[in-house]
Protein backbone atom coordinates (compact mmCIF):
# COMPACT_ATOMS: atom_id res chain seq x y z
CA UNK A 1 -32.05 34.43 -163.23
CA UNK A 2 -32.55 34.51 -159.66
CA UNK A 3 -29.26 34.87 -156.98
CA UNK A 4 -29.37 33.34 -153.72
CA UNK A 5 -29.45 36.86 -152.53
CA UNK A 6 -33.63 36.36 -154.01
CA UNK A 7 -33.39 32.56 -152.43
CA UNK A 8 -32.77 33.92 -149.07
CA UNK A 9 -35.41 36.91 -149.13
CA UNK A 10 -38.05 34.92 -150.65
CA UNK A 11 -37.55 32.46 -147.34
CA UNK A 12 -37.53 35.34 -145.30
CA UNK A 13 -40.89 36.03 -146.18
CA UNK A 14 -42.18 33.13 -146.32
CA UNK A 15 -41.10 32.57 -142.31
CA UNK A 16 -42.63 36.41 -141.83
CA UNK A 17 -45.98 35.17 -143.29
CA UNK A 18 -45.93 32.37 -141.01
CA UNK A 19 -45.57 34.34 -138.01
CA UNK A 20 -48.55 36.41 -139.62
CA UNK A 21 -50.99 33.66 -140.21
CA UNK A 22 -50.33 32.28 -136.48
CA UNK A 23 -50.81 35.58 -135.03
CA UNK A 24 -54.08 36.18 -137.69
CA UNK A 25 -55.56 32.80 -136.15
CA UNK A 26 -55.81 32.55 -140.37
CA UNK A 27 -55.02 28.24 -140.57
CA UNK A 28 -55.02 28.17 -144.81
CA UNK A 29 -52.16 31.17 -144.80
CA UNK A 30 -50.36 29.09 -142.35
CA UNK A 31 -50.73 25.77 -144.33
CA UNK A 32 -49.68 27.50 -147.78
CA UNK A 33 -46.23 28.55 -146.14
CA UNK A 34 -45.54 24.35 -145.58
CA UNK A 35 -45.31 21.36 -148.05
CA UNK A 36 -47.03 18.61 -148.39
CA UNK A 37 -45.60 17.09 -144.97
CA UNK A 38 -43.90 18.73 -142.49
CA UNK A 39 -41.12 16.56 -139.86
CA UNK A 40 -41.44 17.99 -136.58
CA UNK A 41 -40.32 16.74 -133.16
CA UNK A 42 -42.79 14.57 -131.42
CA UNK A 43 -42.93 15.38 -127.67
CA UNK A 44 -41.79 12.13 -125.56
CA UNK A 45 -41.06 12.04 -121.96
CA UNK A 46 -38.01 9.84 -123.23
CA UNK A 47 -34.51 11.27 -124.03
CA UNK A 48 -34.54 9.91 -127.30
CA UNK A 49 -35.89 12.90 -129.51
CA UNK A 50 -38.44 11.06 -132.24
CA UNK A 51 -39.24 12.85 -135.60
CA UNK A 52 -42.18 12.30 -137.49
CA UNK A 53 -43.73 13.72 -141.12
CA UNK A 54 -46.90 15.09 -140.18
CA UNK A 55 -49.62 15.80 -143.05
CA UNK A 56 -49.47 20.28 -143.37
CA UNK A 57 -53.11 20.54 -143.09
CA UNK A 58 -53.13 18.59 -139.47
CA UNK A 59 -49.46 20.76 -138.70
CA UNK A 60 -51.06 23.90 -139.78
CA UNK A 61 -54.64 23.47 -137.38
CA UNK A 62 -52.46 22.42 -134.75
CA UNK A 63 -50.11 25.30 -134.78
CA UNK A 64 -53.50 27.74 -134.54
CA UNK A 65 -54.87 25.82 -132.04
CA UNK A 66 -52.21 25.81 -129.88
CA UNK A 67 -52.19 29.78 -129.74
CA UNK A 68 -55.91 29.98 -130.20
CA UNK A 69 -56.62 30.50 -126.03
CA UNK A 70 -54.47 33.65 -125.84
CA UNK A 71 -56.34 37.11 -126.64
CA UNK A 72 -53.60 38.04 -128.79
CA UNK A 73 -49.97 36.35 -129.74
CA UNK A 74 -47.10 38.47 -131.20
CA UNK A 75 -44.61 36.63 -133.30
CA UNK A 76 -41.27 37.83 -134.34
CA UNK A 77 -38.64 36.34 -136.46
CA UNK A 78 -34.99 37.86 -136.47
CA UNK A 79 -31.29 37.06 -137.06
CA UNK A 80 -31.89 34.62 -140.03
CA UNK A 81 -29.19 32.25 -141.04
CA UNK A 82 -30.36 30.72 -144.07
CA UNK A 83 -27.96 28.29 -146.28
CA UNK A 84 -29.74 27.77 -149.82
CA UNK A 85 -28.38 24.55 -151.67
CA UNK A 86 -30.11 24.37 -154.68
CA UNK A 87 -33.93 23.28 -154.36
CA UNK A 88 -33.62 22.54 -150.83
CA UNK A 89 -32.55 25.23 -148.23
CA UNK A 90 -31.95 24.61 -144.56
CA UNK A 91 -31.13 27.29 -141.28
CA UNK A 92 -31.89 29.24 -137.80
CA UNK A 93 -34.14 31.98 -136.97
CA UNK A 94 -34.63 33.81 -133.76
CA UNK A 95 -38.25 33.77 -132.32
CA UNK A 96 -40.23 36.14 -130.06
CA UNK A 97 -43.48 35.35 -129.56
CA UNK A 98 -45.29 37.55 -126.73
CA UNK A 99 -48.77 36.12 -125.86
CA UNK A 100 -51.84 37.39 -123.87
CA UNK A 101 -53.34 35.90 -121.48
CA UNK A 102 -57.20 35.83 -120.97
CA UNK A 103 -58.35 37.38 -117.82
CA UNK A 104 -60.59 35.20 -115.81
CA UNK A 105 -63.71 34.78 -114.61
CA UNK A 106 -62.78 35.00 -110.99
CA UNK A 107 -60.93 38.61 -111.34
CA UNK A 108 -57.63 37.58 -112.15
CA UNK A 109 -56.13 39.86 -114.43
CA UNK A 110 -54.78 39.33 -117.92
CA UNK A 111 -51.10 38.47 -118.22
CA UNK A 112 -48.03 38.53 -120.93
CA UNK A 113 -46.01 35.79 -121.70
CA UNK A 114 -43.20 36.25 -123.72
CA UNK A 115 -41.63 32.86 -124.95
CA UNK A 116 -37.73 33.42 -126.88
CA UNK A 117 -36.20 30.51 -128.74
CA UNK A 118 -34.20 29.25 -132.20
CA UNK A 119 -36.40 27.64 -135.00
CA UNK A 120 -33.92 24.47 -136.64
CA UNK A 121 -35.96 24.58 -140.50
CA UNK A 122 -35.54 23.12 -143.49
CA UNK A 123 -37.33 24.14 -146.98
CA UNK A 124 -38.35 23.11 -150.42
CA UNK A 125 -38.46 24.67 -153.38
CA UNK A 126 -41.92 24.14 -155.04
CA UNK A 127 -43.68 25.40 -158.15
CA UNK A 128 -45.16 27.86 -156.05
CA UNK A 129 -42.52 28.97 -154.43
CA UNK A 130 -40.29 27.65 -151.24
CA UNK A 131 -41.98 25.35 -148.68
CA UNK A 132 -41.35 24.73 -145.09
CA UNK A 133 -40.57 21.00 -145.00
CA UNK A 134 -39.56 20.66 -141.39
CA UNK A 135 -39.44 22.95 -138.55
CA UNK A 136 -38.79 22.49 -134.74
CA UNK A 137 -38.38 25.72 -132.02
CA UNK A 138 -35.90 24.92 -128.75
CA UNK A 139 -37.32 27.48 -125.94
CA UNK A 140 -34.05 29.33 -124.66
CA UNK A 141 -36.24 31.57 -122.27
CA UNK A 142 -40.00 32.22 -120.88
CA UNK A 143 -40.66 35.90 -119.02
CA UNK A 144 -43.67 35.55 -116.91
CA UNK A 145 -45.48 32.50 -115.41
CA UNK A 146 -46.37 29.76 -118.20
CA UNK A 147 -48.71 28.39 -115.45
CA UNK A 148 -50.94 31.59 -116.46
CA UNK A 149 -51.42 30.16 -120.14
CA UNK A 150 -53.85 27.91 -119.46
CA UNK A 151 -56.51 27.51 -122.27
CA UNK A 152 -60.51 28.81 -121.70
């Protein structure tokens, strides 16, 4: 029979092969690590914060492409707090991501971003396994100058 102590590690990894398949560019590793639909936070220039189920495969290609102009991205996950309740499991994680920029064509050098900030998640257990069912990251801090991630 498997202990929460199992719960909790098999999330872990399933958040540590997410930051793999996003750093790997690899879209179809990314999607397996979600369910069906995912709710994330829609951006809106309003105050009101708007959630919205979005279909994996369109969560997944979007994730990817929104890393996909850096020459390399470096994604780390750390201080998990998970809370397991059954089939459904809900916490925090830490997030590092350190990105490359491209250099360009007019001689400007490459440059690092690193981005810091809390994923809010919420999972699923499924036949295969447990599923991200919705996810949304709060930047606490940017080192470097986000103006330099523009895409190519």
């Amino acid at each position: 029979m498997l202990t929460l102590a199992d719960d909790e590690l098999e999330i872990m990894r399933l958040l540590a092969r997410v930051a793999q398949a996003v750093d790997d560019r690899d879209i179809h590793a990314y999607r397996d690590c979600l369910a069906d639909e995912v709710v994330c936070l829609v951006s809106d220039p309003s105050p009101n914060e708007t959630w919205r189920a979005m279909p994996s495969d369109a969560y997944a290609r979007q994730a990817v492409e929104s890393v996909s102009a850096f020459d390399w991205t470096h994604h780390l996950f750390c201080n998990f707090v998970i809370v397991v309740d059954g089939e459904r499991a809900h916490g925090k994680v830490d997030v590092v991501a350190e990105m490359q920029t491209p250099a360009t064509d007019n001689g400007a050098t490459a440059r690092v971003l690193t981005v810091g900030g809390r994923c809010d998640l919420e999972f699923s257990r499924m036949p295969a396994g447990w599923r991200i069912t919705k996810r949304h990251m709060r930047t606490r801090y940017t080192i470097g100058e986000p103006r330099h991630a523009t895409t190519r």
